[in-house]
Protein backbone atom coordinates (compact mmCIF):
# COMPACT_ATOMS: atom_id res chain seq x y z
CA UNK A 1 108.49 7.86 41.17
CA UNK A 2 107.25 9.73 38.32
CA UNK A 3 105.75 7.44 35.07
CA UNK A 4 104.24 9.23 32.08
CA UNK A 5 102.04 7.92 29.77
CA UNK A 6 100.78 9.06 26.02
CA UNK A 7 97.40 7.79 25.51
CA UNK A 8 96.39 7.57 21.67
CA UNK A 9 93.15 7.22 19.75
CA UNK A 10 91.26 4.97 17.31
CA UNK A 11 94.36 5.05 14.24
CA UNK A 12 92.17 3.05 11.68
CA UNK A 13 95.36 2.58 9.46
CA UNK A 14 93.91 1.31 5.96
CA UNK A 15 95.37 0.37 2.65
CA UNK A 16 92.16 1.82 0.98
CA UNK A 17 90.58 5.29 1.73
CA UNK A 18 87.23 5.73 3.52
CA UNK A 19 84.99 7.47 1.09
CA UNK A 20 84.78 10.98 2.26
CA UNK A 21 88.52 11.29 2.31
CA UNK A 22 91.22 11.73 0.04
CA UNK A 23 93.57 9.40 -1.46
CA UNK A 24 96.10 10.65 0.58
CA UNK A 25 94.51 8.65 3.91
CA UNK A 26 96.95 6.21 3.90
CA UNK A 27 100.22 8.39 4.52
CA UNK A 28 98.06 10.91 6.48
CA UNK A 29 97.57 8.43 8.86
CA UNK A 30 101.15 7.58 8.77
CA UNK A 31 102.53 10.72 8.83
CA UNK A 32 100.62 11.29 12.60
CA UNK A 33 101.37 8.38 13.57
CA UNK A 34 105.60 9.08 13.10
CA UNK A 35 104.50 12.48 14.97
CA UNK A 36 103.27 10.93 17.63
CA UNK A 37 106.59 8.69 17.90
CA UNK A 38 108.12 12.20 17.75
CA UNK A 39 106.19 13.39 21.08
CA UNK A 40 106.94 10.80 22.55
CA UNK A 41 110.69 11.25 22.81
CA UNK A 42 110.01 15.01 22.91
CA UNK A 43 107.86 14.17 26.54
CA UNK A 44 109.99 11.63 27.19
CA UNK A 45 107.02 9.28 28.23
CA UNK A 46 107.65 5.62 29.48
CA UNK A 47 104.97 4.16 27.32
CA UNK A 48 102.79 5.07 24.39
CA UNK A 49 99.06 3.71 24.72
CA UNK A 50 96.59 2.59 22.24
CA UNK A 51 92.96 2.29 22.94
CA UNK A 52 92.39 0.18 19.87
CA UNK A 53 91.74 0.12 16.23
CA UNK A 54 94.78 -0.14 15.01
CA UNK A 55 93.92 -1.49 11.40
CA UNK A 56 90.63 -0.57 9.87
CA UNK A 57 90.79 -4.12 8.46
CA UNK A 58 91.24 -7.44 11.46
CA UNK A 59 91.53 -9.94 7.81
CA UNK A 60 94.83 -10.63 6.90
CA UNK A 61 94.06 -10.08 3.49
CA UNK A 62 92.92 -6.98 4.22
CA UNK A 63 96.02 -4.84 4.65
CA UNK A 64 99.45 -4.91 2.41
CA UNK A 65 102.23 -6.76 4.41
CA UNK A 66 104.00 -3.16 3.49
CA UNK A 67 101.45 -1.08 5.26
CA UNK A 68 102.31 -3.58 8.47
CA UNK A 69 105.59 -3.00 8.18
CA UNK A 70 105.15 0.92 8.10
CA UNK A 71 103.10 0.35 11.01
CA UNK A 72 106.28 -1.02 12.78
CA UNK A 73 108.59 0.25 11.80
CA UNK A 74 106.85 3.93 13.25
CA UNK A 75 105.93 1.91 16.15
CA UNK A 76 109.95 0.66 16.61
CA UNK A 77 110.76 4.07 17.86
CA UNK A 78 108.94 4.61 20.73
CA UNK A 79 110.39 3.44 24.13
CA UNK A 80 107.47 1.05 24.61
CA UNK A 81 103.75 0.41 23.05
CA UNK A 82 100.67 -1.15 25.09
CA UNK A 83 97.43 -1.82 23.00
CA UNK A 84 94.27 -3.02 24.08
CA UNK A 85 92.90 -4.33 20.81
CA UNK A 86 89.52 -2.91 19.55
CA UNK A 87 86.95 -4.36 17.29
CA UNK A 88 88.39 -3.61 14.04
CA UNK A 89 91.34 -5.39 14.85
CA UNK A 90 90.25 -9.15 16.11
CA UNK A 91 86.96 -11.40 15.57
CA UNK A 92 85.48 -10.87 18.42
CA UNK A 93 84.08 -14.49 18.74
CA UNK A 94 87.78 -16.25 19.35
CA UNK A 95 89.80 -12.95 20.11
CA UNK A 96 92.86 -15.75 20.37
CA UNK A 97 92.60 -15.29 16.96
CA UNK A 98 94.23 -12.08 16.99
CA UNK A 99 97.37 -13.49 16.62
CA UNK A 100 96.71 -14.28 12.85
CA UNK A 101 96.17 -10.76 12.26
CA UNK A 102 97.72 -7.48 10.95
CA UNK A 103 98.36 -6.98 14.99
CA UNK A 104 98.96 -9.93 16.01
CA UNK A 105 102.20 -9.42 13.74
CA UNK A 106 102.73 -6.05 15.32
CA UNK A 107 102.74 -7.60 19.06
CA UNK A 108 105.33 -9.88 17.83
CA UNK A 109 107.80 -6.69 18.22
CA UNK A 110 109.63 -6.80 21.48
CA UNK A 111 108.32 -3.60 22.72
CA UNK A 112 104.70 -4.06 22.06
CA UNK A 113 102.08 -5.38 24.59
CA UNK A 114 98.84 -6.19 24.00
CA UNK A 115 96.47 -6.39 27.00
CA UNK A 116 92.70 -7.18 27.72
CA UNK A 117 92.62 -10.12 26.00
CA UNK A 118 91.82 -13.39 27.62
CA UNK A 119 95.59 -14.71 28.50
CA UNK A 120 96.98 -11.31 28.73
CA UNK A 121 94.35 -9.00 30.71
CA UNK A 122 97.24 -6.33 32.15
CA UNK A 123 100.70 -5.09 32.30
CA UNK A 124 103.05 -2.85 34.66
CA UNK A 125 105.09 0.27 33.65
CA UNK A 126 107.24 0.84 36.38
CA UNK A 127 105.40 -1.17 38.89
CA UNK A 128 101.95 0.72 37.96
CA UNK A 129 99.37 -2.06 36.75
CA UNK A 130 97.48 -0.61 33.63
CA UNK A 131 94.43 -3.16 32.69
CA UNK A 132 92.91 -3.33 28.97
CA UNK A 133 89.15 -4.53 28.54
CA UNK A 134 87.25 -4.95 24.94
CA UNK A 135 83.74 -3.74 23.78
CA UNK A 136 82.35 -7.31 23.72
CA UNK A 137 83.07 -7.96 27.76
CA UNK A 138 80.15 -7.34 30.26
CA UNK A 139 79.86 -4.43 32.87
CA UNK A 140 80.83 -6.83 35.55
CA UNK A 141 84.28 -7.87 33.51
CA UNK A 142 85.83 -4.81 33.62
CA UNK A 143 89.11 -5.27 35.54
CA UNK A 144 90.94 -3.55 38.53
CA UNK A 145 93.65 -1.73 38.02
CA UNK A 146 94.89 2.58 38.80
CA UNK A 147 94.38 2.66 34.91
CA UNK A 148 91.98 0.88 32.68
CA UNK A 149 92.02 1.09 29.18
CA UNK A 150 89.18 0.10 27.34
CA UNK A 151 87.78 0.15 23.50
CA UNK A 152 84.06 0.45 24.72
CA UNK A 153 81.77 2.69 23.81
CA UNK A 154 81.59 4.55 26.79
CA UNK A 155 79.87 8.24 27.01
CA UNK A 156 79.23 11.04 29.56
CA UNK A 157 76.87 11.13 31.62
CA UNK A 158 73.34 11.23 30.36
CA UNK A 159 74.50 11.46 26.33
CA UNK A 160 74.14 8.17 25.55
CA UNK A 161 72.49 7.18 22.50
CA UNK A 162 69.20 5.26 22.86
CA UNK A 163 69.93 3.23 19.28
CA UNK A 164 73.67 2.18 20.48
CA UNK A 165 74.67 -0.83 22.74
CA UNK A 166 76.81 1.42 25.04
CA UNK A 167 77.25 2.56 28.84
CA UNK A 168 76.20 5.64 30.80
CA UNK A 169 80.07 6.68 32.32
CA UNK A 170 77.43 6.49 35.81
CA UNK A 171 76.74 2.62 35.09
CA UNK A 172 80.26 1.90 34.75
CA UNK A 173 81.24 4.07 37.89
CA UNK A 174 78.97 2.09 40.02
CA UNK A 175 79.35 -1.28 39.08
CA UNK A 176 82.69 -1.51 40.50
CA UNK A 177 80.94 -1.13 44.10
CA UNK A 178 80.06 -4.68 43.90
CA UNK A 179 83.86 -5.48 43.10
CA UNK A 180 86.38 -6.41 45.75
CA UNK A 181 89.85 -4.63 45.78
CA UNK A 182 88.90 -1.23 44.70
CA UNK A 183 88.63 0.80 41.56
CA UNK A 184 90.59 2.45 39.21
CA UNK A 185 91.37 6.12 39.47
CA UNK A 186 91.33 6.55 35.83
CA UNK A 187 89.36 4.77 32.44
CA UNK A 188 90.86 5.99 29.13
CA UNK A 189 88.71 4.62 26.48
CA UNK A 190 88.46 4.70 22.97
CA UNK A 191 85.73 3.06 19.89
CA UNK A 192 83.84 6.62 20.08
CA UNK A 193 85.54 9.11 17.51
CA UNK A 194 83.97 12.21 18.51
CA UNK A 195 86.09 13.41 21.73
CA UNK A 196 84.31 13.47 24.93
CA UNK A 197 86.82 15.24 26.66
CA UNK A 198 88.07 14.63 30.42
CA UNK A 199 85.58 14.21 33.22
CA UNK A 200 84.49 12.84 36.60
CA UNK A 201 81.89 10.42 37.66
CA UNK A 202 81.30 10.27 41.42
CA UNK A 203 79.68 6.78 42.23
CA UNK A 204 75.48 6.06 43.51
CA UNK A 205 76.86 3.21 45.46
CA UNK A 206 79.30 3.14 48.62
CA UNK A 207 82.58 0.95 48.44
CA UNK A 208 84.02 0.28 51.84
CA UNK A 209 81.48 3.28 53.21
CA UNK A 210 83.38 5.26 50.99
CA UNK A 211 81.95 7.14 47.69
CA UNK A 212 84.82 7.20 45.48
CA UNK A 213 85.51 9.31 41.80
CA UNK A 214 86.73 7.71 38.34
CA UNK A 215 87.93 9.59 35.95
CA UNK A 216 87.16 9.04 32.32
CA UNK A 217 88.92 10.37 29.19
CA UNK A 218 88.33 10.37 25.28
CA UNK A 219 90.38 12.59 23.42
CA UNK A 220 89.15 11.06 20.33
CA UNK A 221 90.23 8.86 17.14
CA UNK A 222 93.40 9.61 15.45
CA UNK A 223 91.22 9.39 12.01
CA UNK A 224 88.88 11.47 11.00
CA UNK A 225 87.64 9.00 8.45
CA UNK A 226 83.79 9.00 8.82
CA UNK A 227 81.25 11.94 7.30
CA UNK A 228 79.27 11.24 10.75
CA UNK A 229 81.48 12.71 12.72
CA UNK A 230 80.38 16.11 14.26
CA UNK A 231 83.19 18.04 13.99
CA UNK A 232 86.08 16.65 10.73
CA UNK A 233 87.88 20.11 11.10
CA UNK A 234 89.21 19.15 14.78
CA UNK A 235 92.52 18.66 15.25
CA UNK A 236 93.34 15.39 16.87
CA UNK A 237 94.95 15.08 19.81
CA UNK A 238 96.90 12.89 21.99
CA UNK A 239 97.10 12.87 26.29
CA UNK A 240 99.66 12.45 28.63
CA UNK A 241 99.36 11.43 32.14
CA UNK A 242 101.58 12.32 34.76
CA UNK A 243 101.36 9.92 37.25
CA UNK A 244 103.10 10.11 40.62
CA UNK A 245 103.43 6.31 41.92
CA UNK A 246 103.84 8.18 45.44
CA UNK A 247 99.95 8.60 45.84
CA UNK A 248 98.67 5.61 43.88
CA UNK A 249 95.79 5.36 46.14
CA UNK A 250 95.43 7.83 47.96
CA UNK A 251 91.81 10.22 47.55
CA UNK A 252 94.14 13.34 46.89
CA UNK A 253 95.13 13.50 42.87
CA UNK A 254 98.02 11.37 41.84
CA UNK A 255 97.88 12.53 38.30
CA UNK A 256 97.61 15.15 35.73
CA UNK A 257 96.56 15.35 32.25
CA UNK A 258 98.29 17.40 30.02
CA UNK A 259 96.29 17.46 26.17
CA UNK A 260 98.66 17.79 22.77
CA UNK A 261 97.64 19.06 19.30
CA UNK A 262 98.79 16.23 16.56
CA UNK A 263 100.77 19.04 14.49
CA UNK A 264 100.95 16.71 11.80
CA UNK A 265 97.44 16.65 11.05
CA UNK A 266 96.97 18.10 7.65
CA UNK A 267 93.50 20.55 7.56
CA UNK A 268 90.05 18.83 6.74
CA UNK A 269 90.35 21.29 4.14
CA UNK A 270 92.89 19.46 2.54
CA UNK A 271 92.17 15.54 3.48
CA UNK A 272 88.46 15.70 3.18
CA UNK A 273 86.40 15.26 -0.22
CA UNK A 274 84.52 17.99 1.61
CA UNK A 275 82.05 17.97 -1.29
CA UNK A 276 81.00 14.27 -0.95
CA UNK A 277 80.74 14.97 2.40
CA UNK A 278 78.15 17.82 2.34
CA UNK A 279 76.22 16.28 0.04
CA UNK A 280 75.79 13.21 2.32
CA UNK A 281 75.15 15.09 4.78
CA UNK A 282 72.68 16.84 3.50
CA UNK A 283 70.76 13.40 1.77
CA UNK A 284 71.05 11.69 5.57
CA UNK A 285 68.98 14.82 7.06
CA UNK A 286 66.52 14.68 3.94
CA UNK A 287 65.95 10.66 4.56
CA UNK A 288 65.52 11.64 8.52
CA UNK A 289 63.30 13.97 7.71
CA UNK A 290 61.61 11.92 5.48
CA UNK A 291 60.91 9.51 7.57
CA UNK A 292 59.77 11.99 10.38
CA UNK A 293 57.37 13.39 7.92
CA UNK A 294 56.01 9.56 7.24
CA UNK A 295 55.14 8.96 11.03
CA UNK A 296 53.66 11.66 11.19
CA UNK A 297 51.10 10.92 7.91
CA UNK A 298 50.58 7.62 9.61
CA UNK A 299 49.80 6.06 6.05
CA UNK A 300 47.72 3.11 6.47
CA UNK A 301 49.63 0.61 3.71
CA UNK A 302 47.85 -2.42 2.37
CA UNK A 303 50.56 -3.32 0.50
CA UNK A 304 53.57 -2.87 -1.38
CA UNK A 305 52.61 -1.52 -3.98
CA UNK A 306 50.41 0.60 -1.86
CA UNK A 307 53.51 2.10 -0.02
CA UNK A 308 55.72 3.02 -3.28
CA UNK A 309 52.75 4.67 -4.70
CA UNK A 310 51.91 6.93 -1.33
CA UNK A 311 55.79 7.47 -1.18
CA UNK A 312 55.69 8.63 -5.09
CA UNK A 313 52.63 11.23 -4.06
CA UNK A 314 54.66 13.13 -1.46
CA UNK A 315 55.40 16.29 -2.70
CA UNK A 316 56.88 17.68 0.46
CA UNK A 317 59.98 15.86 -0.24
CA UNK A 318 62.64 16.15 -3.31
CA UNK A 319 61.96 13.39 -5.95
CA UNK A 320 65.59 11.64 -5.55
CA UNK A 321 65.09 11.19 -2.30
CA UNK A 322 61.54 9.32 -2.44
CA UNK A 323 63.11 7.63 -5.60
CA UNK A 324 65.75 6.15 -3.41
CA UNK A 325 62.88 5.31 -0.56
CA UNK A 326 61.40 3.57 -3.15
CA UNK A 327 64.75 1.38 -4.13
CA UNK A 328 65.11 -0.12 -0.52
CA UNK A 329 61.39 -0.44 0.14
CA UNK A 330 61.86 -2.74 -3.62
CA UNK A 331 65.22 -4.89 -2.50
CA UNK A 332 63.93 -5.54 1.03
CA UNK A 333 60.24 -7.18 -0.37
């Protein structure tokens, strides 16, 4: 038996438009998200996955009952929906809660899921068990399954950040050696917007005196909504996985991934207040630098006043940005 899958990205559907982008956001995000119901029927997949993020906003308050509705109503068209809920979309102290929620009114749909939360950890498409785990779990939580999908910051091998609270793909990979009844063959994850791609991780550890391989998979978020994002001029894209219920199992591959261009997408060109952008940019790499350059003096700083007037002496660095060193040093004293 053949089952196909379309795995989608952070959506970060919003009433309001992040700063960097136009005032179109809203229907952008729309408009890909009624061409992804459209490739859908096109690859005639059994289920449409999302790795979480649905809303920018988890309050209530914070999105239009109208902007729900458009959420459903694009959502109403495809065959079936799974979402494992990420952390813009529940309060992460009583996920339960989720139910109060901008989603928890879009599970209420008969062909929505939502899995890896406490009483609803997986589902089955076709008899193949597809698992859902959150950012806030620990290593040891994450669940069993062929397929997990998680909204966890997750990143290759050897690229994670030292300033995040996120997992080496390696640590992840060999923590299921201490689990009993196997790992999964494949971890789609989401929460990271910057696409990692599709890769392998062959465990440290032995399971069963066997060394086994997961593969992991980021394609990206659906949004390009933040001016820290790499690359804003990528078009985002959506996977499907062909998976062939015949070898579930088995160490030879039981599954393909094929990757689609959202042809929707509008150009950065045209969705991005590219100006704002730059110039943030460009005032982020002047603070780093900044800072650097600070360190490096090693001022010795008796005081307040002290600091402001050493930072005020600094001729190395553009006067608006020491002025606005000098207006956080003053609010946080």
């Amino acid at each position: 038996m053949i089952i196909k899958l379309m795995m989608v990205g952070d959506l970060h559907v919003s009433d309001r438009a992040p700063s960097t982008r136009t005032e179109s956001y809203t229907e952008d995000i729309l408009m890909k998200l009624h061409g992804i119901s459209q490739m859908a029927r096109v690859e005639n997949v059994d289920a449409v996955i999302f790795v979480g993020d649905i809303f920018h906003s988890k309050r209530p308050q914070g999105t239009s009952h109208a902007l729900v509705k458009k959420v459903m109503q694009a959502m109403k068209t495809m065959q079936r929906v799974i979402i494992v809920p990420g952390n813009h979309d529940y309060d992460k102290a009583n996920p339960i809660n989720i139910h109060k929620g901008p989603l928890g009114v879009v599970s209420m749909m008969e062909n929505v899921t939502l899995i890896g939360l406490p009483d609803s950890v997986s589902t089955k498409v076709k008899g193949l068990k597809i698992a859902g785990f959150r950012e806030e779990q620990e290593l040891y939580q994450f669940p069993v399954a062929p397929i997990v999908v998680a909204h966890a910051a997750i990143f290759p091998t050897g690229s994670k950040p030292e300033v995040w609270e996120a997992w080496d793909a390696q640590e992840v990979s060999d923590s299921y050696a201490t689990l009993q009844g196997g790992h999964p063959r494949l971890i789609w994850y989401g929460h990271i917007h910057e696409p990692h791609g599709v890769y392998q991780v062959k465990t440290h550890e032995r399971h069963h005196d066997v060394k086994y391989e997961i593969t992991f998979a980021n394609l990206g978020a659906i949004s390009r909504g933040s001016m820290f994002e790499p690359d804003y001029d990528r078009i985002p894209q959506v996977g499907v996985v062909t998976w062939d219920m015949d070898k579930v199992g088995t160490p030879e591959g039981s599954f393909e991934i094929r990757k689609f261009d959202i042809v929707s997408a509008r150009p950065a060109s045209e969705v991005f207040r590219l100006t704002e952008v730059n110039e943030k940019r460009q005032d982020e790499a002047d603070t780093s630098a900044f800072i650097d350059a600070l360190r490096v003096a090693e001022l010795e700083v008796l005081s307040v006043e002290k600091m402001v007037s050493e930072l005020r002496e600094r001729s190395d660095v553009d006067e608006p940005v020491r002025e606005r060193a000098v207006e956080l040093i003053e609010a946080v004293t």
